[in-house]
N, C-alpha and C. Protein backbone atom coordinates (compact mmCIF):
# COMPACT_ATOMS: atom_id res chain seq x y z
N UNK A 1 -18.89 -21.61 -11.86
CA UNK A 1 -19.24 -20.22 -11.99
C UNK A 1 -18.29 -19.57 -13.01
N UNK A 2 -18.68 -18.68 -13.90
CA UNK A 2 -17.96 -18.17 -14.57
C UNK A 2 -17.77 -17.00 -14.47
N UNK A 3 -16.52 -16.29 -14.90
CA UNK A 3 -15.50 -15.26 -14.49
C UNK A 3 -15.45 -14.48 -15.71
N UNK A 4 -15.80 -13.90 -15.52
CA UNK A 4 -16.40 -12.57 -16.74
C UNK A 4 -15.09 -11.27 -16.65
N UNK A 5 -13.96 -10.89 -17.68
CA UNK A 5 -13.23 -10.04 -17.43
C UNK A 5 -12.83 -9.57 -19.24
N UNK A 6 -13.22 -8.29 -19.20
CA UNK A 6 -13.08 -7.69 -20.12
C UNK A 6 -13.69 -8.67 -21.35
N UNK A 7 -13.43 -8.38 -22.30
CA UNK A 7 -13.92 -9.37 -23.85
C UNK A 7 -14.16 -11.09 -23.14
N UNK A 8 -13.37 -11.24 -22.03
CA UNK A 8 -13.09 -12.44 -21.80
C UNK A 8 -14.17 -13.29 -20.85
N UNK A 9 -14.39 -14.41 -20.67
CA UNK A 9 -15.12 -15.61 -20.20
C UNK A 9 -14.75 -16.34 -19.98
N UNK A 10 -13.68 -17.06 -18.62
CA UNK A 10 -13.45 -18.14 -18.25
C UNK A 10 -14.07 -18.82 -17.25
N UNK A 11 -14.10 -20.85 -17.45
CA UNK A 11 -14.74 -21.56 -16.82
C UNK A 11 -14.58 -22.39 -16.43
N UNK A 12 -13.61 -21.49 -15.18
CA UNK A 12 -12.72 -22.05 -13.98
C UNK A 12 -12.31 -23.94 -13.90
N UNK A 13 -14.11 -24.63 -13.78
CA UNK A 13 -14.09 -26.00 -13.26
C UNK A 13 -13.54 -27.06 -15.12
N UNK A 14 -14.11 -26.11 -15.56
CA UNK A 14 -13.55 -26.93 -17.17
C UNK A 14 -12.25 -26.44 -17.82
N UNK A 15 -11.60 -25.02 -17.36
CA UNK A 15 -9.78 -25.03 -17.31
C UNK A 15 -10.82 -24.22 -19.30
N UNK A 16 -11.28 -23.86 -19.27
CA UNK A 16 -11.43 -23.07 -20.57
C UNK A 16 -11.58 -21.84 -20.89
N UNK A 17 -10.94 -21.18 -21.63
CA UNK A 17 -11.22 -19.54 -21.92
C UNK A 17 -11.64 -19.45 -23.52
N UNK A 18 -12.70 -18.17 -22.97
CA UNK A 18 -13.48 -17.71 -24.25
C UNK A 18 -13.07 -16.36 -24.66
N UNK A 19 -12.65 -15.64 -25.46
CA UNK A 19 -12.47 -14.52 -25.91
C UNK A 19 -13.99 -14.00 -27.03
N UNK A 20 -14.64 -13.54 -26.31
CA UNK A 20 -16.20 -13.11 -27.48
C UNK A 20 -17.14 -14.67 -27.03
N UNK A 21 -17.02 -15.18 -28.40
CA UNK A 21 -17.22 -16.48 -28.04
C UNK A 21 -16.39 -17.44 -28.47
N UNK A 22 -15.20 -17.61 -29.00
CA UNK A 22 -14.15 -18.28 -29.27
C UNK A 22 -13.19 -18.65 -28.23
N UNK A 23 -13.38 -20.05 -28.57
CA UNK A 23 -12.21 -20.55 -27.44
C UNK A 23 -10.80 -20.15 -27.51
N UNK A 24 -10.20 -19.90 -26.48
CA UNK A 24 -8.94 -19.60 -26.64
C UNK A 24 -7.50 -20.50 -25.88
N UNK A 25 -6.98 -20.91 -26.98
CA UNK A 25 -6.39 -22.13 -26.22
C UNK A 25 -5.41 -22.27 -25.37
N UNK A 26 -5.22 -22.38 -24.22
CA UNK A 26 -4.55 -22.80 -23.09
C UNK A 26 -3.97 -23.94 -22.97
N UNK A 27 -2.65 -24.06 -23.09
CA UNK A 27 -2.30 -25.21 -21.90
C UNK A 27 -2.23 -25.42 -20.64
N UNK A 28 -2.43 -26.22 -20.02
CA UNK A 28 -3.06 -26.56 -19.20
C UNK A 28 -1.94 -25.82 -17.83
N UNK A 29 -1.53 -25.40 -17.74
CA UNK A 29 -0.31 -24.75 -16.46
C UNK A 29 -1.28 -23.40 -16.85
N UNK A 30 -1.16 -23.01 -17.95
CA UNK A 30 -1.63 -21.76 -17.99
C UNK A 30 -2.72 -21.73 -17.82
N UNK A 31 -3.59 -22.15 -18.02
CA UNK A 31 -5.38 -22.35 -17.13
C UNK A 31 -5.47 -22.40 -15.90
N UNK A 32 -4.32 -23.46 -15.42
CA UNK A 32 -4.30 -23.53 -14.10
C UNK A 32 -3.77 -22.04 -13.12
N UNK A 33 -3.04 -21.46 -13.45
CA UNK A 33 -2.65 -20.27 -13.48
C UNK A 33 -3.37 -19.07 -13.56
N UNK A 34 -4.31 -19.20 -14.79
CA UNK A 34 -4.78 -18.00 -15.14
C UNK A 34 -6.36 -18.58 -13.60
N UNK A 35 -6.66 -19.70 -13.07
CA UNK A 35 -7.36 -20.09 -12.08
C UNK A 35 -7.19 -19.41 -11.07
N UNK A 36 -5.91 -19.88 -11.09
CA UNK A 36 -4.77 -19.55 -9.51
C UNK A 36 -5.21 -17.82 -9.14
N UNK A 37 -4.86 -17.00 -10.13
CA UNK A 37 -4.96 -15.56 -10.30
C UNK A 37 -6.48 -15.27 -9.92
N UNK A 38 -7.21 -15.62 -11.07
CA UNK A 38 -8.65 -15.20 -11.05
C UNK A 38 -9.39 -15.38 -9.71
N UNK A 39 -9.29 -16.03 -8.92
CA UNK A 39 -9.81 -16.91 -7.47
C UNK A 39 -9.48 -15.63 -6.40
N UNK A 40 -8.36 -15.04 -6.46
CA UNK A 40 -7.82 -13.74 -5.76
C UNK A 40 -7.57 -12.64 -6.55
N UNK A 41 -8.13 -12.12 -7.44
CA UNK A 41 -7.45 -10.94 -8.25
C UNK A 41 -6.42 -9.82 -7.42
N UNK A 42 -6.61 -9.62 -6.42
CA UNK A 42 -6.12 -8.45 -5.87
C UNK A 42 -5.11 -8.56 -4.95
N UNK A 43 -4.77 -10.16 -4.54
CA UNK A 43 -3.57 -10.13 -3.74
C UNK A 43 -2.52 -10.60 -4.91
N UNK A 44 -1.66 -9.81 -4.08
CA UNK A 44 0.16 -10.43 -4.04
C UNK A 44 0.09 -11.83 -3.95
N UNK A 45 0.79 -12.40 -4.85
CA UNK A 45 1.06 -14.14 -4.52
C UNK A 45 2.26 -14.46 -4.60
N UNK A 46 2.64 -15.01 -3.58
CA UNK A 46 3.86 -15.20 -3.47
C UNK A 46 4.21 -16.65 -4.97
N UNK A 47 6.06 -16.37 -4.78
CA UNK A 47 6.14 -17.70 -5.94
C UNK A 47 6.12 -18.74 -5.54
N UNK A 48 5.89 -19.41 -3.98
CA UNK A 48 4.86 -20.72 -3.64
C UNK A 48 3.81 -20.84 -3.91
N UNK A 49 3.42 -19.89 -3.62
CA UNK A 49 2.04 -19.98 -3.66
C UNK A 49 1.21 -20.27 -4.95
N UNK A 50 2.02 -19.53 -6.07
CA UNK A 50 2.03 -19.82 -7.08
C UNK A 50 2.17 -21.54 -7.76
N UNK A 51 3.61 -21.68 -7.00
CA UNK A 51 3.93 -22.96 -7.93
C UNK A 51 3.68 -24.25 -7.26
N UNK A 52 2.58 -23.94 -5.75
CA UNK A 52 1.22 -25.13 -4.83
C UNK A 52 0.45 -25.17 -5.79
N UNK A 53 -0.03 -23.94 -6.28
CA UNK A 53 -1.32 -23.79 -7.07
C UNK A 53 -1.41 -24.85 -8.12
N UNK A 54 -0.24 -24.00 -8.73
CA UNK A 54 -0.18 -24.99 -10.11
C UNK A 54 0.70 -26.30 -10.15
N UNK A 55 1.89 -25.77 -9.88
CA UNK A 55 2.51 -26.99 -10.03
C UNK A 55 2.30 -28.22 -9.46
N UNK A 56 1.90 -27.75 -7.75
CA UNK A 56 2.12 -28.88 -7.03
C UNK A 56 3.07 -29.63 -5.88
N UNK A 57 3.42 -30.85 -6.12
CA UNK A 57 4.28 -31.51 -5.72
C UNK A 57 5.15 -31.71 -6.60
N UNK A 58 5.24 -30.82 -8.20
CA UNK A 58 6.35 -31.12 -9.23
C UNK A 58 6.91 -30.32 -8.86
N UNK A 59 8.56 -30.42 -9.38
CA UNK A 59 9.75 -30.01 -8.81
C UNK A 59 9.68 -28.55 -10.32
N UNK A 60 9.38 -27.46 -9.97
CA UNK A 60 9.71 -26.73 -11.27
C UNK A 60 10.64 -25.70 -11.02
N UNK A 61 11.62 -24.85 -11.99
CA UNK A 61 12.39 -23.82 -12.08
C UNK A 61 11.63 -22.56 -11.07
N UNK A 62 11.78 -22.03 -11.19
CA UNK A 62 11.26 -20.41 -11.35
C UNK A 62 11.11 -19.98 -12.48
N UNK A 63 12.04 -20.07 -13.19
CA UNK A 63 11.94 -19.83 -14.66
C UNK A 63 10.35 -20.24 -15.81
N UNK A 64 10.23 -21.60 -14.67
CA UNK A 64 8.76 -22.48 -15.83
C UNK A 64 7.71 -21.23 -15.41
N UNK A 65 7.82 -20.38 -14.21
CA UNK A 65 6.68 -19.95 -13.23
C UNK A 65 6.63 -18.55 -14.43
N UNK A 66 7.93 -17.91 -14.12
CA UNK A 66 7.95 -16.57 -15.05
C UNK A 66 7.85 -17.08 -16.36
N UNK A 67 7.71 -17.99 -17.12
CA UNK A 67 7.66 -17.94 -18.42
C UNK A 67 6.06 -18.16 -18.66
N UNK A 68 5.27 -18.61 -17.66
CA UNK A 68 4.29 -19.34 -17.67
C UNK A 68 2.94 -17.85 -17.64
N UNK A 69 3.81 -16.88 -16.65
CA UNK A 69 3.13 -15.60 -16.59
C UNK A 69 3.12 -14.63 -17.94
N UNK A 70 4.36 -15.11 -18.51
CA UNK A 70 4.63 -14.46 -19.55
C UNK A 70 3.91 -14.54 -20.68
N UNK A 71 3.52 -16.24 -20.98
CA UNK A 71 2.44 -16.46 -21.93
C UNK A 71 1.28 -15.73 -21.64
N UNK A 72 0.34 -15.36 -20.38
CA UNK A 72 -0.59 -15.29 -19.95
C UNK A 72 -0.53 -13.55 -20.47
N UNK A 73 0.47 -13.15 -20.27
CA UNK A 73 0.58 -11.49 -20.43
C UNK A 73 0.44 -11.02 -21.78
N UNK A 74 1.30 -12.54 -22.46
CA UNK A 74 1.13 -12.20 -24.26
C UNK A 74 -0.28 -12.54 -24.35
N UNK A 75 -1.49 -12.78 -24.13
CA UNK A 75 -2.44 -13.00 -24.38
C UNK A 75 -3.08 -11.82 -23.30
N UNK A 76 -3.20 -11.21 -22.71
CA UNK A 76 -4.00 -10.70 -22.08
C UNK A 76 -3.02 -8.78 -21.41
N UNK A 77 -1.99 -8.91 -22.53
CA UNK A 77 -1.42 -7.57 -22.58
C UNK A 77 -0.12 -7.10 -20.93
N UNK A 78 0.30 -6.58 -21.06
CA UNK A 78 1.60 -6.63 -20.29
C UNK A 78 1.20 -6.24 -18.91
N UNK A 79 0.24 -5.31 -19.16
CA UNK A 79 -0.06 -4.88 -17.19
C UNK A 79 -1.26 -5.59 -17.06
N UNK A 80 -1.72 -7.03 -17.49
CA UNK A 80 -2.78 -7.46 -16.79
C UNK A 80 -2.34 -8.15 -15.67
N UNK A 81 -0.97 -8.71 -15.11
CA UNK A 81 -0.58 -9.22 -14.27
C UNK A 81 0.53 -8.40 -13.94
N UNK A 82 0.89 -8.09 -12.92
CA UNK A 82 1.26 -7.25 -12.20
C UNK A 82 2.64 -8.22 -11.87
N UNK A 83 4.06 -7.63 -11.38
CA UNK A 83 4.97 -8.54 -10.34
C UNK A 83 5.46 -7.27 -9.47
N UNK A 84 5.79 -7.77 -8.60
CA UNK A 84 5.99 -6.78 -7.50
C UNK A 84 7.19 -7.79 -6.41
């Protein structure tokens, strides 16, 4: 199913984003991520919850988590993701 938000078009099961109709390229944490988000828009996520989503069973910083949001924000503007 695809996830229709502003200019944007992502497609969740293939990890791809469209801006218009141009792909827009993701690495793959950040797809997974920008997944993680889109699936709940409106809750709080904790930073497990976060780094089950994506990461996993890999051992990551906090730092990989906030930098990872950070890309997502440079592409999609500073208050599209919220921290609280």
């Amino acid at each position: 199913m695809d996830i229709n938000f502003g200019c944007y078009r992502f497609l969740p099961d293939q990890l791809v984003l469209y801006k218009h109709d141009d792909i827009v390229e993701l690495k793959r944490n950040q797809a997974l991520l920008l997944k993680f988000f889109l699936s709940d828009p409106k809750s709080i996520h904790s930073k497990e919850a976060i780094m089950n989503a994506v990461w996993q069973d890999r051992v990551v910083s906090e730092q990989v988590v906030f930098q990872t949001i950070s890309q997502l924000r440079a592409l999609f503007g500073a208050d599209a993701i919220k921290t609280f």
